[in-house]
C-alpha atoms as a PDB file:
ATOM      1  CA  UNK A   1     114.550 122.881  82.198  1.00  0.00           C
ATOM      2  CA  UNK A   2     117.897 120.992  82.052  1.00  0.00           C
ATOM      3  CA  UNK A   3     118.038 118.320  79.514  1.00  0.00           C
ATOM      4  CA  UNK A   4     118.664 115.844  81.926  1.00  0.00           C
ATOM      5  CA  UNK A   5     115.376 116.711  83.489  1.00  0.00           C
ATOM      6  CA  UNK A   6     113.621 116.324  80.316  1.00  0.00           C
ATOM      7  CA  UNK A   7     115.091 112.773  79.844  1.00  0.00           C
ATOM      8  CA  UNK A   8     114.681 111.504  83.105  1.00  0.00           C
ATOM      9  CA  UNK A   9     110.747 112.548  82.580  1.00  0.00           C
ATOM     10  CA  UNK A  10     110.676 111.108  79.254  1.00  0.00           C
ATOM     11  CA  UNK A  11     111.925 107.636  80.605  1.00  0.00           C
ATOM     12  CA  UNK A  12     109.278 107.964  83.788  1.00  0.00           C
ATOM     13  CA  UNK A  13     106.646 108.513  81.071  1.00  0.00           C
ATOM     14  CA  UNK A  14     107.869 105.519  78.471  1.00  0.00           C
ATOM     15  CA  UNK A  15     107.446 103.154  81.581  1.00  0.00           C
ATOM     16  CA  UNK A  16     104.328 104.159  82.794  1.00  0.00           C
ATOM     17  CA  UNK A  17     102.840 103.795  79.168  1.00  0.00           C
ATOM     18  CA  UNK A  18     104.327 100.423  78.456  1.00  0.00           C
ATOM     19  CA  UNK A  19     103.604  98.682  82.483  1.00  0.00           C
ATOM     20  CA  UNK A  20     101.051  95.930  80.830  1.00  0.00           C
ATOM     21  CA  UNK A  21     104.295  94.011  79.671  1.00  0.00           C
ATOM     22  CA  UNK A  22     105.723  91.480  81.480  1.00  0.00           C
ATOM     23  CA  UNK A  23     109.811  92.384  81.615  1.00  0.00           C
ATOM     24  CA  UNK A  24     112.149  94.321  83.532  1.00  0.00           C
ATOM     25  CA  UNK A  25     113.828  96.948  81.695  1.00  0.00           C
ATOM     26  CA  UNK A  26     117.706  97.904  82.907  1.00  0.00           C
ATOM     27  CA  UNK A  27     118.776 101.321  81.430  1.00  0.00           C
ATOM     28  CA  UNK A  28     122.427 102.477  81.156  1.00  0.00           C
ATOM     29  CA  UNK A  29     123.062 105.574  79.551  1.00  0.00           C
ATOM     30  CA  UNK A  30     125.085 108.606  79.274  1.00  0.00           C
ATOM     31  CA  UNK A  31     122.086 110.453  80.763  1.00  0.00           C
ATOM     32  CA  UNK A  32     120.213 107.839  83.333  1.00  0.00           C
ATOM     33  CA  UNK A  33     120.627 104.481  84.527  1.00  0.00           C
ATOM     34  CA  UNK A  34     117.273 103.228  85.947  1.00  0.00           C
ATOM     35  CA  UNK A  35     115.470  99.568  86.313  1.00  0.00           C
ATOM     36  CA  UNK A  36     111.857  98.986  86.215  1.00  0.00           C
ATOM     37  CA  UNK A  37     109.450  96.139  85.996  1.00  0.00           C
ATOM     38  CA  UNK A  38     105.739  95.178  87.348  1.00  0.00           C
ATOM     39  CA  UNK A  39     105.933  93.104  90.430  1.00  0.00           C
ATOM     40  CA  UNK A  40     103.434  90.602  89.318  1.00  0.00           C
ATOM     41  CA  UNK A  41     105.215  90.829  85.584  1.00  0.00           C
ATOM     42  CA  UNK A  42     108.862  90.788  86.135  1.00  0.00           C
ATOM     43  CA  UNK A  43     109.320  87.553  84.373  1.00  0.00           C
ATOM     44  CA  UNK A  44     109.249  86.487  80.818  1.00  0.00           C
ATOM     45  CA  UNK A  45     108.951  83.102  79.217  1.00  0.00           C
ATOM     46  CA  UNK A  46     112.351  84.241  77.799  1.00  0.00           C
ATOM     47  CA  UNK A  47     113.609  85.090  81.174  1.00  0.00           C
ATOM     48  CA  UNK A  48     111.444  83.406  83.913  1.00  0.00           C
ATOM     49  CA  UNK A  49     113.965  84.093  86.842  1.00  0.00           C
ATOM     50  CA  UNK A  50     113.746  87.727  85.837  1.00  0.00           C
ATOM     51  CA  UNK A  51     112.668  89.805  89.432  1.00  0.00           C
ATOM     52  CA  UNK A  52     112.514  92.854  91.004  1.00  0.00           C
ATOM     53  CA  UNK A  53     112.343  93.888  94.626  1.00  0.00           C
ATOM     54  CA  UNK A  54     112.329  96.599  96.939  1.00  0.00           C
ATOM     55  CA  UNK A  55     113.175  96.283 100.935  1.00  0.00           C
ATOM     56  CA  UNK A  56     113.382  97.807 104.156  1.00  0.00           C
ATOM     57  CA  UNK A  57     116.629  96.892 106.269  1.00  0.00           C
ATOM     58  CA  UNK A  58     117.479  99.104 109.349  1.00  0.00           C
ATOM     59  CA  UNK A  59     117.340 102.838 108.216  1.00  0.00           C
ATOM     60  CA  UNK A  60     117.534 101.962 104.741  1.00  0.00           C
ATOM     61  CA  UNK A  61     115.100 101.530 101.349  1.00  0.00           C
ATOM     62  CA  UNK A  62     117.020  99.168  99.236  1.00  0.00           C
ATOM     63  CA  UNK A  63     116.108  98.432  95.488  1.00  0.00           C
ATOM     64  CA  UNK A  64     117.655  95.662  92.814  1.00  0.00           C
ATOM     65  CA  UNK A  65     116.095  93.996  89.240  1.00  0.00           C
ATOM     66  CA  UNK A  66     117.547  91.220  87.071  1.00  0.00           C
ATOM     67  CA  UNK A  67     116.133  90.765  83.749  1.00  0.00           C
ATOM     68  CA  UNK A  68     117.672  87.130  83.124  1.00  0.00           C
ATOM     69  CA  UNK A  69     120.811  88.671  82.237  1.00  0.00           C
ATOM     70  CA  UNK A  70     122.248  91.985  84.084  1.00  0.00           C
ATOM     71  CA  UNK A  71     121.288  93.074  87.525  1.00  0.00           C
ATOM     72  CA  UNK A  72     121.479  96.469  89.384  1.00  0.00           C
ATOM     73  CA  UNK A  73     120.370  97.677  92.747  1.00  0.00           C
ATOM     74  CA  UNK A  74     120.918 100.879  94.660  1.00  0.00           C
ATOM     75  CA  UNK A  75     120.353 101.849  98.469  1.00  0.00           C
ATOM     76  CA  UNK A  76     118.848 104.988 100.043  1.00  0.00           C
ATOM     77  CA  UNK A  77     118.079 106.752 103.683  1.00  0.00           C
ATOM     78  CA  UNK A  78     116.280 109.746 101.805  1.00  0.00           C
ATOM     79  CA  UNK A  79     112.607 109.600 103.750  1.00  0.00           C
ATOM     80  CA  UNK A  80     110.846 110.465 100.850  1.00  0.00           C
ATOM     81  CA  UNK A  81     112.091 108.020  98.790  1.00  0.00           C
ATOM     82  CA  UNK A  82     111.398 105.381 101.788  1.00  0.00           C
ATOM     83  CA  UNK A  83     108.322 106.599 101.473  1.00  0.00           C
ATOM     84  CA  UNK A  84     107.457 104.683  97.906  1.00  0.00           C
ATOM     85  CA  UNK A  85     107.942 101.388  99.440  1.00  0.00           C
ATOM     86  CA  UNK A  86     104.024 101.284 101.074  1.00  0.00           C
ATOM     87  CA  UNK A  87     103.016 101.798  98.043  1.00  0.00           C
ATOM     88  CA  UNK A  88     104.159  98.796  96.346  1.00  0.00           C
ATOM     89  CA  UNK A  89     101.790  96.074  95.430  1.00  0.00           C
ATOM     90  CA  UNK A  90     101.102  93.423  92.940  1.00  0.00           C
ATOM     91  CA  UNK A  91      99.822  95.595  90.178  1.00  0.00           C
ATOM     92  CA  UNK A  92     102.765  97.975  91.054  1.00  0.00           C
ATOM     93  CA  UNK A  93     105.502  99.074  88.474  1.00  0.00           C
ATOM     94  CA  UNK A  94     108.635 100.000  90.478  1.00  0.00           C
ATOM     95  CA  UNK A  95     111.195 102.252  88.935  1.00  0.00           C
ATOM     96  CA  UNK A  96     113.863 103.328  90.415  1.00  0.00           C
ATOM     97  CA  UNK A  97     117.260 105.838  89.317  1.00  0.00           C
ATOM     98  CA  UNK A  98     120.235 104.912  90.600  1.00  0.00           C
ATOM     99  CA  UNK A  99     123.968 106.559  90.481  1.00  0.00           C
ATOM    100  CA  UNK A 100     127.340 105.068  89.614  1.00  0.00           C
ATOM    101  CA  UNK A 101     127.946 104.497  93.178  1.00  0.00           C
ATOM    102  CA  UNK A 102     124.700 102.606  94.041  1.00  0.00           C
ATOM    103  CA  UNK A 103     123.152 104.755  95.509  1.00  0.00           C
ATOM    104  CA  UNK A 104     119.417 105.511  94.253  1.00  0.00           C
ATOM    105  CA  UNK A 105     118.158 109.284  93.181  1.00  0.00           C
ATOM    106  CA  UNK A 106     114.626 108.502  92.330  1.00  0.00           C
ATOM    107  CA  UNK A 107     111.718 106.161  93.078  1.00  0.00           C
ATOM    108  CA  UNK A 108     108.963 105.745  91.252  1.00  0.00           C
ATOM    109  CA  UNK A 109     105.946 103.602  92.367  1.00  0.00           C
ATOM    110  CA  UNK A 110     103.174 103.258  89.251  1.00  0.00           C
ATOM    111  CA  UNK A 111      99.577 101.692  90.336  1.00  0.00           C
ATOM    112  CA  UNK A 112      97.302 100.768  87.268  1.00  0.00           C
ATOM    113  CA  UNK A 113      94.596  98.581  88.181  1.00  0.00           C
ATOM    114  CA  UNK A 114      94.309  97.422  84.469  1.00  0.00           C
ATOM    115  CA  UNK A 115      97.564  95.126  85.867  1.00  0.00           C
ATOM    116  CA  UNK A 116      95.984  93.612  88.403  1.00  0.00           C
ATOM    117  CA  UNK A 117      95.005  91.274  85.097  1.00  0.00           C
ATOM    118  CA  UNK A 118      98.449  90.694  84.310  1.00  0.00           C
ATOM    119  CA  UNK A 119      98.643  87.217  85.009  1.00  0.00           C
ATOM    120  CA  UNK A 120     102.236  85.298  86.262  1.00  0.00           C
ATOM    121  CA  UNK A 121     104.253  83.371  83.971  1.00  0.00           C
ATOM    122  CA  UNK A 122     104.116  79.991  84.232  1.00  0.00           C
ATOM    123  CA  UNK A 123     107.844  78.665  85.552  1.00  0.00           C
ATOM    124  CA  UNK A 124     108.848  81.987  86.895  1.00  0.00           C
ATOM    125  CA  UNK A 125     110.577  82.307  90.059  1.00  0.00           C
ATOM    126  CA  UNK A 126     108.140  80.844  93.070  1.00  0.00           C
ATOM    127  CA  UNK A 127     110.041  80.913  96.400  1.00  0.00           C
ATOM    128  CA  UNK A 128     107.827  80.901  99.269  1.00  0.00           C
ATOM    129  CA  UNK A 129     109.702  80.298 102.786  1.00  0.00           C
ATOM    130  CA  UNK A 130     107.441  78.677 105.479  1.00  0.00           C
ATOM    131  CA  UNK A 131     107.226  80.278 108.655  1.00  0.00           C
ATOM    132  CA  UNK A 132     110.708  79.047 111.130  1.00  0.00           C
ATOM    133  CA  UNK A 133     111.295  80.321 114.437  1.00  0.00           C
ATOM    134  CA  UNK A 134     114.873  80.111 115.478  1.00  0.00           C
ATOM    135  CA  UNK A 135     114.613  80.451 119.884  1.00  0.00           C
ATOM    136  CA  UNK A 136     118.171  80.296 120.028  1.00  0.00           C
ATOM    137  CA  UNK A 137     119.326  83.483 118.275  1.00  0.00           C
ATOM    138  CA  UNK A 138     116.288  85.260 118.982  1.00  0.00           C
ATOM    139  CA  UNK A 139     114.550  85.460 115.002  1.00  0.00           C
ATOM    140  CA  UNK A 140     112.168  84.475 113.388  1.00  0.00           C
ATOM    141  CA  UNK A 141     110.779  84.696 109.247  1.00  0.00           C
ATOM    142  CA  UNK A 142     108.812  83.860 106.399  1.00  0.00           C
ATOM    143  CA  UNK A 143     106.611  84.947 103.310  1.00  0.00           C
ATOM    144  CA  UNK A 144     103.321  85.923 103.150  1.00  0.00           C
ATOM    145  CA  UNK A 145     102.645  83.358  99.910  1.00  0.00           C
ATOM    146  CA  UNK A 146     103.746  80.331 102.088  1.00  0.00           C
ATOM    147  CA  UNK A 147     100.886  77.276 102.303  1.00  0.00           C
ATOM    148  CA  UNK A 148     100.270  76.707 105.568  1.00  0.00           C
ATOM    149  CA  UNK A 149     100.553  73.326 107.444  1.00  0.00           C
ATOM    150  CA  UNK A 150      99.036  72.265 110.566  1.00  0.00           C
ATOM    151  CA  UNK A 151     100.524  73.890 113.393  1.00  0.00           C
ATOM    152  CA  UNK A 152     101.922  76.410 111.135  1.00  0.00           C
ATOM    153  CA  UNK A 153     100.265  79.623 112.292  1.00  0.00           C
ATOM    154  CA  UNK A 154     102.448  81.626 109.810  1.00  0.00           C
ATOM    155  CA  UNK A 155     104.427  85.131 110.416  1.00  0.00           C
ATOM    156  CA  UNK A 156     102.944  87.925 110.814  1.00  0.00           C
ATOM    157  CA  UNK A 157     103.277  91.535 111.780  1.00  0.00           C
ATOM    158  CA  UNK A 158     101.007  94.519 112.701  1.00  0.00           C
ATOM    159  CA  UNK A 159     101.459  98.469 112.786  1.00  0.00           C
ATOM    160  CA  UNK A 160      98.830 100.787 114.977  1.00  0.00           C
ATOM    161  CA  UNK A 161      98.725 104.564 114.424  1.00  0.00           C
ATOM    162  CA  UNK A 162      99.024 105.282 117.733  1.00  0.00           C
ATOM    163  CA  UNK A 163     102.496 104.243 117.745  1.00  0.00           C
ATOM    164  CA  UNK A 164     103.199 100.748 118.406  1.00  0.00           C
ATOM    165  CA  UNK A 165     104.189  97.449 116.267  1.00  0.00           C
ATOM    166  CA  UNK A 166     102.984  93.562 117.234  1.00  0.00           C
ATOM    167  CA  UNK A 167     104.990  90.888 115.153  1.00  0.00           C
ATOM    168  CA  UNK A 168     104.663  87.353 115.940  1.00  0.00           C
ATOM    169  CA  UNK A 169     105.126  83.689 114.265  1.00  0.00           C
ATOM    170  CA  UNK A 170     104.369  80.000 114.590  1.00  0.00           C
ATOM    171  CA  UNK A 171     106.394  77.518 112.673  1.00  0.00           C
ATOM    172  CA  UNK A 172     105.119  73.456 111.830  1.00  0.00           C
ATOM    173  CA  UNK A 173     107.198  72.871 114.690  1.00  0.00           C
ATOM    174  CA  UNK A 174     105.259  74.387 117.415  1.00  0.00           C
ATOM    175  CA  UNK A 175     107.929  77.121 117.926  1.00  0.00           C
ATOM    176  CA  UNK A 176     106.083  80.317 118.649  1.00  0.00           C
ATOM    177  CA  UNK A 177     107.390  83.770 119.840  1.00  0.00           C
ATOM    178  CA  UNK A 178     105.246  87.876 119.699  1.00  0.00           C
ATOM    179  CA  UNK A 179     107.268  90.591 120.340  1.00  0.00           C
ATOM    180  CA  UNK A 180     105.805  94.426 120.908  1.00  0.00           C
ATOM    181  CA  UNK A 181     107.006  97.897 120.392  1.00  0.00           C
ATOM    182  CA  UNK A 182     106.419 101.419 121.203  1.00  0.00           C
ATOM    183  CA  UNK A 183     108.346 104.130 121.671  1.00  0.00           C
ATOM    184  CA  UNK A 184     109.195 103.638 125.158  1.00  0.00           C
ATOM    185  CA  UNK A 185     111.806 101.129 123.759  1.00  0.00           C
ATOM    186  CA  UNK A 186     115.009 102.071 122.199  1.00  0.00           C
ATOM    187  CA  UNK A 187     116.614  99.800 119.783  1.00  0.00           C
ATOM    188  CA  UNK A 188     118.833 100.696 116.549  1.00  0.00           C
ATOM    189  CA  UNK A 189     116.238 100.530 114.107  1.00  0.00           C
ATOM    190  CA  UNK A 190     113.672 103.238 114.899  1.00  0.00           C
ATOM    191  CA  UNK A 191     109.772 102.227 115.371  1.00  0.00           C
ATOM    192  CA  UNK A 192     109.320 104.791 112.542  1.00  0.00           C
ATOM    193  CA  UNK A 193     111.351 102.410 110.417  1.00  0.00           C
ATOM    194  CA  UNK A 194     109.614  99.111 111.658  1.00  0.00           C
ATOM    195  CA  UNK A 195     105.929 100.989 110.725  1.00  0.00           C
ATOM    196  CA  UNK A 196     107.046 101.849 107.652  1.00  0.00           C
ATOM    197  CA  UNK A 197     108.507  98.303 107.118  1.00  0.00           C
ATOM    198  CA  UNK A 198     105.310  96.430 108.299  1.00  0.00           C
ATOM    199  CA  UNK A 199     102.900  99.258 106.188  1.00  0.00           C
ATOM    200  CA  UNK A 200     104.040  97.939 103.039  1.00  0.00           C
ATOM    201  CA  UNK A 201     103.603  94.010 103.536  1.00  0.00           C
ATOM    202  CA  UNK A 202     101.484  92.392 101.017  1.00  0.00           C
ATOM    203  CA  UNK A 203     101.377  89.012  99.647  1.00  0.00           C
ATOM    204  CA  UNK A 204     104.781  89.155  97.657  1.00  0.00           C
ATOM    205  CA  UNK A 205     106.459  89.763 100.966  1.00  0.00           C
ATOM    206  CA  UNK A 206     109.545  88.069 103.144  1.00  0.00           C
ATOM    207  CA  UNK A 207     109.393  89.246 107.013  1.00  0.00           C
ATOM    208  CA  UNK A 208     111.703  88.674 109.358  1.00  0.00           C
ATOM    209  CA  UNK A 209     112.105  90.158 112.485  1.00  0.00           C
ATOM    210  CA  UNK A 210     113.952  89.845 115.924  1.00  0.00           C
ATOM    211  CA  UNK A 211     113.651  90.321 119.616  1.00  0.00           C
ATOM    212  CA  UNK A 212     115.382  91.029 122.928  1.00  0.00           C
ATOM    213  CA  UNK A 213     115.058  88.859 126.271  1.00  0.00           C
ATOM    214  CA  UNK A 214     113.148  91.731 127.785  1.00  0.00           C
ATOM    215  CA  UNK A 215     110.537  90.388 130.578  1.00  0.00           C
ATOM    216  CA  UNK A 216     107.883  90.045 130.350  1.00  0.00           C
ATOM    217  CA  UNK A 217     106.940  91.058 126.846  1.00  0.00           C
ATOM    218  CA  UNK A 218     109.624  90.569 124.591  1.00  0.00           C
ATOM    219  CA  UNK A 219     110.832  94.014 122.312  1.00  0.00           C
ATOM    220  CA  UNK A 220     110.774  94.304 118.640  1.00  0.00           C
ATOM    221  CA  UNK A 221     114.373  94.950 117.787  1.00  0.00           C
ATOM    222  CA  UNK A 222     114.380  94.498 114.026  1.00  0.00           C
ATOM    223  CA  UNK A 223     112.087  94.226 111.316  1.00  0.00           C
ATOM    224  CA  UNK A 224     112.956  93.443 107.749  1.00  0.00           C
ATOM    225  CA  UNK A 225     110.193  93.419 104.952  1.00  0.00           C
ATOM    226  CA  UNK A 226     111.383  92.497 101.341  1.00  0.00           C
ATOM    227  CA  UNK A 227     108.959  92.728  98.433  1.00  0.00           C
ATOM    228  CA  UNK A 228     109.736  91.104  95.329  1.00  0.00           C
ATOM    229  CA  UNK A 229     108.093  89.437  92.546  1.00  0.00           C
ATOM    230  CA  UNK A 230     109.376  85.907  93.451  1.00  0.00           C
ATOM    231  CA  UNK A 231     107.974  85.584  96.742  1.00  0.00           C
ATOM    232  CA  UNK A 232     104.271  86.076  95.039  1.00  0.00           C
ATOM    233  CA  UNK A 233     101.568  83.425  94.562  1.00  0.00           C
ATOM    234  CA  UNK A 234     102.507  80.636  92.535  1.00  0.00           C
ATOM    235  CA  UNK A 235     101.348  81.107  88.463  1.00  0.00           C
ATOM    236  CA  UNK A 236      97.723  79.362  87.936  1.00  0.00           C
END
C-alpha cells in the first residue's frame, strides 16, 4: 500500500475516533488536505460561526467548512461520492478530501448515534429562512428549522420510488405554488439529481426549487438542497 493510502486512512480513522467534539478540523498537508466536523457540533464557544455543509446544485455534490478562521470547499459530479449526501444527518460527521484545484477526491459520511447527544452551542450560527414564494421568477425556498406562522404552510418536497418528485410551498403571505416531476419531463437537472437532492433533506436543510409555466401541472425544473449545521434547530 502507497503511503499516501496509509495516511489518508489514518486521518479517516483519527476523525471517526474523535466525532464527540464539537469543532471543525481543516487539514493542509504535504500528503492530504481534508475538512471535517459533526453537523450538530461544528461550532465552538471559541468559534460559534464555525459550519459545515454539504449541497446538491444541478449535477453537482458541493462541500465547504469554516472553523472561525480558514475555510475550504471542493465540488464533485463523481456518483458515488453524490451518493454520501443522503446520508447526512444531525449526528453525522462529514469529511471530505479535496485537491488543490477544488475539486473533492473523497467523502466520508460517519453516523454514531452516541452524537445524537451532542448538544448545540449556545450563540452558534442559527439562520432559519421562512418559507417565500417569489410568482414572478418562478421560485420558491426555505429551511426545514423555520417556525411557522399562520398561513405559513412551509416548503416542502417529496421523492417516490417509482420515479417521480412533488415539491411545493406556502409563504405568510398566502403565496402558494406545487410543481411535479417524472421522467416524461426533460429539464437540465436530471430527476435522478432532484431524488437524490430531496432524499437527503432533514431538519438542517435549505430547499429551493423552481418551475416552468407548463399547464396544467407545473414541472419541477430545479431543486437545490443544502445541509449545513447553521440552518439546524436553534441551541436549547
Amino acid at each position: 500500500m502507497r503511503l499516501i493510502q496509509k495516511l489518508v486512512i489514518a486521518a479517516v480513522l483519527s476523525i471517526a475516533a474523535t466525532t464527540a467534539l464539537a469543532q471543525v478540523t481543516i487539514v493542509n498537508s504535504e500528503f492530504y488536505r481534508y475538512a471535517a466536523a459533526q453537523l450538530n457540533g461544528a461550532a465552538t464557544p471559541e468559534h460559534t460561526n464555525a459550519y459545515v455543509y454539504c449541497e446538491i446544485v444541478g449535477a453537482s455534490l458541493y462541500c465547504g467548512a469554516f472553523d472561525g478562521v480558514t475555510y475550504v470547499s471542493c465540488s464533485t459530479t463523481d456518483q458515488s461520492m453524490k451518493k454520501m449526501f443522503p446520508m447526512i444527518e444531525k449526528s453525522s460527521t462529514i469529511q471530505f478530501f479535496y485537491d488543490t484545484a477544488g475539486a473533492c477526491t473523497r467523502i466520508l459520511v460517519y453516523n454514531n448515534t452516541a452524537n445524537l447527544r451532542l448538544p448545540r452551542v449556545p450563540g452558534a450560527i442559527n439562520k432559519p429562512i421562512a418559507a417565500f414564494v417569489d410568482t414572478a421568477n418562478r421560485s420558491a425556498h426555505g429551511t426545514v428549522s423555520a417556525a411557522r406562522t399562520p398561513g405559513n404552510g412551509g416548503v416542502l418536497c417529496q421523492a417516490m420510488s417509482f420515479g417521480q418528485i412533488y415539491c411545493g410551498a406556502t409563504d405568510s403571505a398566502g403565496n402558494s405554488v406545487s410543481c411535479y416531476r417524472d421522467y416524461g419531463n426533460t429539464v437540465a437537472q436530471t430527476l435522478d439529481d432532484q431524488i437524490l437532492a430531496i432524499s437527503g433533506i432533514n431538519e438542517f436543510s435549505y430547499i429551493s426549487f423552481t418551475w416552468d409555466d407548463t399547464s396544467p401541472t407545473k414541472t419541477c425544473t430545479s431543486v437545490v438542497v443544502l445541509t449545513t449545521s447553521y440552518f439546524g434547530p436553534a441551541a436549547p
